[in-house]
C-alpha atoms as a PDB file:
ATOM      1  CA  UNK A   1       0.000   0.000   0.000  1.00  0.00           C
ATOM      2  CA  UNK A   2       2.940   2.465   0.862  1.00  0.00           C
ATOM      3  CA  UNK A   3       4.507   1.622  -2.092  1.00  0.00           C
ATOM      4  CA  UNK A   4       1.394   2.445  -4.807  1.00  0.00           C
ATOM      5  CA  UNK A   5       0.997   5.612  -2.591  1.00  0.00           C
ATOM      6  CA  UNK A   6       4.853   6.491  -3.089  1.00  0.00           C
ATOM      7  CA  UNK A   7       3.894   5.667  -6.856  1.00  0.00           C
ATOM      8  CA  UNK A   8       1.236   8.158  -7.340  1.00  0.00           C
ATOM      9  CA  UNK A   9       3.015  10.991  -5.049  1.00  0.00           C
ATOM     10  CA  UNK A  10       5.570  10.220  -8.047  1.00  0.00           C
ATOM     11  CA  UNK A  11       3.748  10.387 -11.140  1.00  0.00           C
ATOM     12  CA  UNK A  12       1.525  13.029  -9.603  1.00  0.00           C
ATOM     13  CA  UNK A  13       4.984  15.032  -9.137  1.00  0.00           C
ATOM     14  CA  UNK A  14       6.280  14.438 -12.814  1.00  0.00           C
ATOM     15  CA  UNK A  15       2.760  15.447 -14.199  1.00  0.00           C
ATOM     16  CA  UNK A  16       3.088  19.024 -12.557  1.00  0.00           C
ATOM     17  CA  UNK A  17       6.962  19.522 -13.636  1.00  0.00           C
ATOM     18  CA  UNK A  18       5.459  17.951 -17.337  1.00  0.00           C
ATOM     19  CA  UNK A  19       2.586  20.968 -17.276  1.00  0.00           C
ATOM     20  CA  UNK A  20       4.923  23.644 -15.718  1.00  0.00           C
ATOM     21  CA  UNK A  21       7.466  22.915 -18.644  1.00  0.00           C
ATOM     22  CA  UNK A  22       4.531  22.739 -21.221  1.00  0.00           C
ATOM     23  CA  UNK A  23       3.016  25.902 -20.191  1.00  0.00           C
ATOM     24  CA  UNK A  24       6.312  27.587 -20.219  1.00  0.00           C
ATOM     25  CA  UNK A  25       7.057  25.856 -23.631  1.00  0.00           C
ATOM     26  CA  UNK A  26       3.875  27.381 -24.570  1.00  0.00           C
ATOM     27  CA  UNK A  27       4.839  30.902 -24.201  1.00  0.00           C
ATOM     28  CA  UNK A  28       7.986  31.041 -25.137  1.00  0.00           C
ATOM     29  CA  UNK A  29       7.042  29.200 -28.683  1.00  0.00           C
ATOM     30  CA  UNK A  30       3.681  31.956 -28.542  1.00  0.00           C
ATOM     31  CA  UNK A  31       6.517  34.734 -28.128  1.00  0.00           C
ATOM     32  CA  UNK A  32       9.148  33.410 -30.573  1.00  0.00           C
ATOM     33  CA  UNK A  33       5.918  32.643 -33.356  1.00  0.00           C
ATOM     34  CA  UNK A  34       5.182  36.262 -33.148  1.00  0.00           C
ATOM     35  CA  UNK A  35       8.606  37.501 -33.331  1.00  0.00           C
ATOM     36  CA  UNK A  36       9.123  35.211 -36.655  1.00  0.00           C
ATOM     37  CA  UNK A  37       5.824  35.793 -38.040  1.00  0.00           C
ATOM     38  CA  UNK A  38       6.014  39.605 -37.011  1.00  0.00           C
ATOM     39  CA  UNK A  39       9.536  40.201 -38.362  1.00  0.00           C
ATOM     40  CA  UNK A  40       8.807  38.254 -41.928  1.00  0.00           C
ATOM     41  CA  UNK A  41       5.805  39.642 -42.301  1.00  0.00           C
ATOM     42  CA  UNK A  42       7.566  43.056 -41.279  1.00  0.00           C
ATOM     43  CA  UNK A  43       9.770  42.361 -44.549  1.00  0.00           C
ATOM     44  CA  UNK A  44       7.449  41.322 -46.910  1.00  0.00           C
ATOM     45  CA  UNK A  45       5.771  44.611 -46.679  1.00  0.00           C
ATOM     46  CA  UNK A  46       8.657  46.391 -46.351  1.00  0.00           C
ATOM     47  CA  UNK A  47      10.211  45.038 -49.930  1.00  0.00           C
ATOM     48  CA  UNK A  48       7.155  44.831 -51.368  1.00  0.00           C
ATOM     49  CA  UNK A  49       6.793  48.984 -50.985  1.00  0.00           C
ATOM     50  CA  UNK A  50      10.628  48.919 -52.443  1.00  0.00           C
ATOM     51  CA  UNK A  51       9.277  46.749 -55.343  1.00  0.00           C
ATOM     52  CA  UNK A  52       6.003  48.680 -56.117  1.00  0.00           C
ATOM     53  CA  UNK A  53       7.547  52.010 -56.495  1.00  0.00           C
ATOM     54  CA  UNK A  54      10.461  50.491 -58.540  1.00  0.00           C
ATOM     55  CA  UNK A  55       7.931  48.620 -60.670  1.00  0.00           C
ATOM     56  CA  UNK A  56       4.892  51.392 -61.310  1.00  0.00           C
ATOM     57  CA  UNK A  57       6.839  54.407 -60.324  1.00  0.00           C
ATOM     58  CA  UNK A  58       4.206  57.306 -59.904  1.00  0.00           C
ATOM     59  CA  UNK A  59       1.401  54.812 -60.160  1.00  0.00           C
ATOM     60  CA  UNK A  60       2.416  52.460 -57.222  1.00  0.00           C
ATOM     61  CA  UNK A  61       0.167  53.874 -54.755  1.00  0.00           C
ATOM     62  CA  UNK A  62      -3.186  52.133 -56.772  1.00  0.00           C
ATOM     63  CA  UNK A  63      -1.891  49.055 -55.349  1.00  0.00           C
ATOM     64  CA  UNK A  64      -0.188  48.597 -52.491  1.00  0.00           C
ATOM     65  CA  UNK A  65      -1.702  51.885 -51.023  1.00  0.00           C
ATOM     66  CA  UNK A  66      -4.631  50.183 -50.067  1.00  0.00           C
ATOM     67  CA  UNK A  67      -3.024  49.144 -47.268  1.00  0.00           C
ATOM     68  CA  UNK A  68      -3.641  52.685 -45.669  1.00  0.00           C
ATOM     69  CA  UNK A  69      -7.822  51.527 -44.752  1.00  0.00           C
ATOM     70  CA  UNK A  70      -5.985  49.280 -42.334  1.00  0.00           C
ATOM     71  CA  UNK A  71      -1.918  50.519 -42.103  1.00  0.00           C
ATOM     72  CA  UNK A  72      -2.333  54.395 -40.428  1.00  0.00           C
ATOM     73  CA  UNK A  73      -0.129  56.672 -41.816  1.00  0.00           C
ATOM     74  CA  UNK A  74       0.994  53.987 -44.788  1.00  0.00           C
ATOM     75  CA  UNK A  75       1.458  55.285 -48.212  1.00  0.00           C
ATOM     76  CA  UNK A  76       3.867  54.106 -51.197  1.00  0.00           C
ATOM     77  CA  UNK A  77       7.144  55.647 -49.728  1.00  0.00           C
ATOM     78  CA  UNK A  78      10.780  55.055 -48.284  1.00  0.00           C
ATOM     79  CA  UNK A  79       8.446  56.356 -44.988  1.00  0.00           C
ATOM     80  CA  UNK A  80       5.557  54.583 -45.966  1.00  0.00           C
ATOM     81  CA  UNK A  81       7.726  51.314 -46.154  1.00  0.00           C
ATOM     82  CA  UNK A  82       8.726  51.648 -42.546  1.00  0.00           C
ATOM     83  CA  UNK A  83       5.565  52.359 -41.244  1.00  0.00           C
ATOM     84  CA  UNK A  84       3.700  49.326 -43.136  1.00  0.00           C
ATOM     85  CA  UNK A  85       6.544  47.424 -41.727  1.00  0.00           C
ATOM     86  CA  UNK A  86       5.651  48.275 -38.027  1.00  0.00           C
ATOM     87  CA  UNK A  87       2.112  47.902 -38.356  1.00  0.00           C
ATOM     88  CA  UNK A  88       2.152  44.221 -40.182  1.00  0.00           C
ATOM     89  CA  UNK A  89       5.010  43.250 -37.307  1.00  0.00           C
ATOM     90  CA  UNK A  90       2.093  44.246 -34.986  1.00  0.00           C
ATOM     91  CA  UNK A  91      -0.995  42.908 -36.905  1.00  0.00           C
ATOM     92  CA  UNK A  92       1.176  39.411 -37.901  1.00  0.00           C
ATOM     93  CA  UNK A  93       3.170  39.264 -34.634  1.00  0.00           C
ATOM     94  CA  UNK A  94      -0.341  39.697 -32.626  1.00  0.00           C
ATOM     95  CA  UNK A  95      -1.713  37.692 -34.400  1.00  0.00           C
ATOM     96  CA  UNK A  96       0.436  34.683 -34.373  1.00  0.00           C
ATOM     97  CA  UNK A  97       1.343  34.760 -30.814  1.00  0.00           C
ATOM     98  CA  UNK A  98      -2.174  34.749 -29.525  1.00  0.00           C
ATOM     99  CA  UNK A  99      -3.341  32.205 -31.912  1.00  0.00           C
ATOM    100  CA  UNK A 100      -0.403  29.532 -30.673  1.00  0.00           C
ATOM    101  CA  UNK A 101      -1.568  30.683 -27.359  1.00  0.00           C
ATOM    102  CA  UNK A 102      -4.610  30.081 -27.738  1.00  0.00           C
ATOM    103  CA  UNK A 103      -4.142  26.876 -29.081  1.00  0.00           C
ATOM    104  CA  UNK A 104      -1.962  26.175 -26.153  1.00  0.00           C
ATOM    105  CA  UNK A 105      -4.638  27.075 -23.495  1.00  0.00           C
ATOM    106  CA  UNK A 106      -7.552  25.491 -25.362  1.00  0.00           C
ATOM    107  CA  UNK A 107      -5.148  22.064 -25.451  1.00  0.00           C
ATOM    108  CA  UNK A 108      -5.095  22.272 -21.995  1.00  0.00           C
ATOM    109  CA  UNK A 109      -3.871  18.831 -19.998  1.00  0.00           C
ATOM    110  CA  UNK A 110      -4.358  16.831 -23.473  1.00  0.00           C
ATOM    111  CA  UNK A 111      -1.496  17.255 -24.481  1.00  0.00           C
ATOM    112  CA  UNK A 112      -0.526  13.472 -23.933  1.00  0.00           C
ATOM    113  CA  UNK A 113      -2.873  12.214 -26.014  1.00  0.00           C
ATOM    114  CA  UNK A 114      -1.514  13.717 -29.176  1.00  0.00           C
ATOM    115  CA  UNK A 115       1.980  13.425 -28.396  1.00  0.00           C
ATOM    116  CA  UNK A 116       2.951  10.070 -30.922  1.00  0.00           C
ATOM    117  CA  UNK A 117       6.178   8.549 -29.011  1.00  0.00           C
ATOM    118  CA  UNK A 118       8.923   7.372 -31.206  1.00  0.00           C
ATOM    119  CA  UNK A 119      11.438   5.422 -29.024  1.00  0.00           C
ATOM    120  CA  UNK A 120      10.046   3.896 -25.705  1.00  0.00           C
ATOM    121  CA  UNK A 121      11.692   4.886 -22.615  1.00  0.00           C
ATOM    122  CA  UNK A 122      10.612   4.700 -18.603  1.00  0.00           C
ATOM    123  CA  UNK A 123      11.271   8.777 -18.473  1.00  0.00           C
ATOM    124  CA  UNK A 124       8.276  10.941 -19.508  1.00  0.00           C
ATOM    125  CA  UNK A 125      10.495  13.611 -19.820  1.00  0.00           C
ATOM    126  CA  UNK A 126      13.371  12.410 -21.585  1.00  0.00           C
ATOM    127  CA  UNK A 127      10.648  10.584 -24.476  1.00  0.00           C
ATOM    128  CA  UNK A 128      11.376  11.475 -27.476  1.00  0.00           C
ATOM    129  CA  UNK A 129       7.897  12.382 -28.760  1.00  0.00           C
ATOM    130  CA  UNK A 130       6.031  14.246 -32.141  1.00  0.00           C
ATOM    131  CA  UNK A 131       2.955  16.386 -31.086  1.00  0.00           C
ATOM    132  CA  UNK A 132       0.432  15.905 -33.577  1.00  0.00           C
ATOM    133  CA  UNK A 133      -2.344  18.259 -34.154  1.00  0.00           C
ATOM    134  CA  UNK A 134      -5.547  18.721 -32.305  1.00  0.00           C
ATOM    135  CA  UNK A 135      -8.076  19.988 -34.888  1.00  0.00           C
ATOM    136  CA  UNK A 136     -10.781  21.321 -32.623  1.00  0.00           C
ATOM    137  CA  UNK A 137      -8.264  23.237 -30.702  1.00  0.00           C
ATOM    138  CA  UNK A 138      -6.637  24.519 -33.423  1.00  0.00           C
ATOM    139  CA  UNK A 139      -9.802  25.159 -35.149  1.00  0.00           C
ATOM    140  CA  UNK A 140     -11.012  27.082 -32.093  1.00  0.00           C
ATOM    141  CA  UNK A 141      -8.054  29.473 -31.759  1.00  0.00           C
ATOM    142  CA  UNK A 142      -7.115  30.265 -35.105  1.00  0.00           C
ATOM    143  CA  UNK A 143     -10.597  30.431 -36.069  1.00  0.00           C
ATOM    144  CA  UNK A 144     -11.638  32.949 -33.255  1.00  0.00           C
ATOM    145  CA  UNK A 145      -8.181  34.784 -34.166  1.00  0.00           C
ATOM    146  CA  UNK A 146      -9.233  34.945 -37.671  1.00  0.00           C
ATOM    147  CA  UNK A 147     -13.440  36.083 -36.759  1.00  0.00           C
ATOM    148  CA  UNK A 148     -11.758  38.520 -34.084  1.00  0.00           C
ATOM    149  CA  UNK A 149      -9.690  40.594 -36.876  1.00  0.00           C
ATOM    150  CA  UNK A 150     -12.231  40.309 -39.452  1.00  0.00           C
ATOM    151  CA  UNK A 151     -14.799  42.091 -37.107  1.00  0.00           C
ATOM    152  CA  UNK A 152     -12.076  44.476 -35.838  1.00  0.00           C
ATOM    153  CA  UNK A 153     -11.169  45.324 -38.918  1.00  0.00           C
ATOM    154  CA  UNK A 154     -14.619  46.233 -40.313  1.00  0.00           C
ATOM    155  CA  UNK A 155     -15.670  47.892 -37.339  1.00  0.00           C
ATOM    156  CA  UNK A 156     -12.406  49.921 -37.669  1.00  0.00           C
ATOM    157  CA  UNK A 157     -13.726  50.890 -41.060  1.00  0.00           C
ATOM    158  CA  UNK A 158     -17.401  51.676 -39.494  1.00  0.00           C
ATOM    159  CA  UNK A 159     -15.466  53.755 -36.224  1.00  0.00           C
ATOM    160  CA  UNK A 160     -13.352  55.661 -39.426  1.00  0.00           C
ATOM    161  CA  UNK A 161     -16.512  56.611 -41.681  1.00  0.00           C
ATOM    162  CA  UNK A 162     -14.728  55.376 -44.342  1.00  0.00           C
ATOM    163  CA  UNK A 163     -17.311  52.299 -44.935  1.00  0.00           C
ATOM    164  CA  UNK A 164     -19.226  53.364 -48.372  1.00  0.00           C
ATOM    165  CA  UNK A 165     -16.267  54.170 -49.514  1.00  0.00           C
ATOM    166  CA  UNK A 166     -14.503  50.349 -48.515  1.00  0.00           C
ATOM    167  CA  UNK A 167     -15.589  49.353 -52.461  1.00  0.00           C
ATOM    168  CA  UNK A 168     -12.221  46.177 -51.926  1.00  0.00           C
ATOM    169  CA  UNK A 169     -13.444  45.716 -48.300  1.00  0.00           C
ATOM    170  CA  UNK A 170     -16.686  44.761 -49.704  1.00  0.00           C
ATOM    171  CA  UNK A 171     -15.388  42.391 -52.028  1.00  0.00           C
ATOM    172  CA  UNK A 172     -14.964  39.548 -49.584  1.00  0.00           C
ATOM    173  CA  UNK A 173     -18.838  39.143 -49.982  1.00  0.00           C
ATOM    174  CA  UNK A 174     -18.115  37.053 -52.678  1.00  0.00           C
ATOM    175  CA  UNK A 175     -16.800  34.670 -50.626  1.00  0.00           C
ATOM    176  CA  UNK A 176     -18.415  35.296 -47.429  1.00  0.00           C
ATOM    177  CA  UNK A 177     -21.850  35.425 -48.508  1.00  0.00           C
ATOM    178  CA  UNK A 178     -23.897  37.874 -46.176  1.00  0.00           C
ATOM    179  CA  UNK A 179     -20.788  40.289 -45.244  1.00  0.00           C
ATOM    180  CA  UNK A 180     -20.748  43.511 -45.549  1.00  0.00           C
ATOM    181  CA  UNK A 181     -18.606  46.777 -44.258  1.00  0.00           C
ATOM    182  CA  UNK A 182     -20.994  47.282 -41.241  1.00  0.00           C
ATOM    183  CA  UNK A 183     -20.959  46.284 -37.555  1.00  0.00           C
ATOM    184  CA  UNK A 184     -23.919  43.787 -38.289  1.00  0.00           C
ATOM    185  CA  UNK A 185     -22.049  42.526 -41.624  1.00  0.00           C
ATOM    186  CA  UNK A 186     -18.707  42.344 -40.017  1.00  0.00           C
ATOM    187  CA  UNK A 187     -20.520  40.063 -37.384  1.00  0.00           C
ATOM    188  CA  UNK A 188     -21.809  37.829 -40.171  1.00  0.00           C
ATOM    189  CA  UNK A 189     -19.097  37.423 -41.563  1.00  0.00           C
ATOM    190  CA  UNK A 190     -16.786  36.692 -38.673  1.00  0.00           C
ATOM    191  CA  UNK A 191     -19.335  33.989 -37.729  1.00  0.00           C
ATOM    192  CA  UNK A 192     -19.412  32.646 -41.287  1.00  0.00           C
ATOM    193  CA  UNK A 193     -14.937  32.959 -41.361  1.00  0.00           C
ATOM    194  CA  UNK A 194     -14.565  31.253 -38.295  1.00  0.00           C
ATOM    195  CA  UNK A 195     -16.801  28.184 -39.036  1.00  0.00           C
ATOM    196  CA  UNK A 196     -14.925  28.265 -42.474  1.00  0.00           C
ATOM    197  CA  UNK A 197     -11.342  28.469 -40.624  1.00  0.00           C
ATOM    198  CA  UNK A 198     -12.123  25.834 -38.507  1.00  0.00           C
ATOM    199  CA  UNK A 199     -13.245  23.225 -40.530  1.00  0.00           C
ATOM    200  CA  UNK A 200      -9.982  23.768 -42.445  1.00  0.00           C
ATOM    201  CA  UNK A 201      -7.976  23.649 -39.045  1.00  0.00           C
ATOM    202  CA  UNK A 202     -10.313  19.912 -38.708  1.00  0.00           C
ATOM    203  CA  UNK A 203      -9.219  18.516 -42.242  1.00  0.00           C
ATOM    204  CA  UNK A 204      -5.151  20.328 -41.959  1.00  0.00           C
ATOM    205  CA  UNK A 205      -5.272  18.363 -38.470  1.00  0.00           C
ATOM    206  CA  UNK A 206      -6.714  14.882 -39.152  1.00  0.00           C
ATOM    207  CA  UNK A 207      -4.532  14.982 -42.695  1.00  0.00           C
ATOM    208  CA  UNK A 208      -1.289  15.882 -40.798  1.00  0.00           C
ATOM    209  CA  UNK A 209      -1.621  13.273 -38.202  1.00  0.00           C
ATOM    210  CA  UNK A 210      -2.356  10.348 -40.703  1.00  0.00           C
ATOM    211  CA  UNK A 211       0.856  11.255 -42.405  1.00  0.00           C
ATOM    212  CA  UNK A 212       3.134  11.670 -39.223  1.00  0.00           C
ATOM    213  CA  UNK A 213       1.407   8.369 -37.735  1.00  0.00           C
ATOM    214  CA  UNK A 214       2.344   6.681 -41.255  1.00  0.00           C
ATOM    215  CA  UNK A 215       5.885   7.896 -41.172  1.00  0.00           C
ATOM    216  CA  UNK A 216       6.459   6.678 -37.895  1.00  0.00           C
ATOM    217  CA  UNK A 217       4.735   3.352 -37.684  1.00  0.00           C
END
């Protein structure tokens, strides 16, 4: 009897080390995720400005300067290029950090049961292990992460006064039939993105985990 007790005190000790390093895992991945995703995103824009007034010269800013409904201060310049650079490290950095984040805290304690081991060993800790995907997890925080900027940014257009005028904004009701550049359409269509995002995150998930269980069977 002193011996199974010993046991659990045991496992019950190496469980809360396991979560303390997976939560901590958690954030620092969340942090470095929005640092990578910030910083390329950061440089896509940035080059992309370079590019577009290289290109189209005088005529650039029909493009790219679209950007301004949702890049303050953003125009088809050497300025403009640094500013669009801070604002999509923001936007993308954001973005990314909460989503993994997200994902993390939504995951929760289940983390064992998607972690596929690949050699067998008596130390939980020392396993070498492949997380697989959780598809309604993922599903719930990048879809709420994607619903959560689509209605931010059309309220932001709404809050602006710049709505009617959103003609490329209100192009996405082709694909998200019932939006619209208004609080009540930018509702719709969050709802409508979210349950789109997350079915994707459901087929990505259960696709990815077939192949990493085949590779390592």
């Amino acid at each position: 009897m002193g011996n199974y007790q010993n046991m659990q005190a045991v496992n019950h000790s190496e469980n809360g080390v396991n979560l303390k390093l997976l939560h901590a895992a958690i954030r620092f991945n969340s942090m470095i995720l929005g640092l990578t995703g910030g910083s390329l995103a950061a440089i896509i824009i940035y080059f992309a400005t370079h590019a577009s007034m290289a290109r189209w010269g005088e005529d650039s800013g029909n493009y790219l300067g679209l950007l301004a409904v949702f890049f303050p201060g953003y125009s088809v310049s050497p300025t403009g290029a640094w500013l669009g650079a801070l604002w999509a490290f923001v936007y993308v950095g954001t973005f990314s950090a909460l989503s993994y984040r997200l994902y993390g805290r939504v995951l929760g304690t289940r983390i064992s049961e998607i972690l596929l081991s690949t050699t067998p060993t008596e130390n939980p800790v020392l396993r070498p292990s492949i997380m697989r995907l959780h598809g309604m997890s993922l599903g719930l925080a990048i879809g709420a992460m994607a619903a959560l900027g689509l209605f931010c940014s059309t309220a932001w257009l709404v809050i602006r006064g710049t709505a009617a005028e959103s003609v490329h904004a209100a192009l996405l009701a082709n694909y998200i039939p019932g939006y619209s550049v208004s609080i009540l359409g930018g509702l719709i269509g969050a709802i409508e993105l979210f349950a789109l995002v997350f079915l994707g995150c459901l087929l990505l998930a259960a696709v990815y985990n077939k192949v990493v269980a085949r590779r390592h069977t």
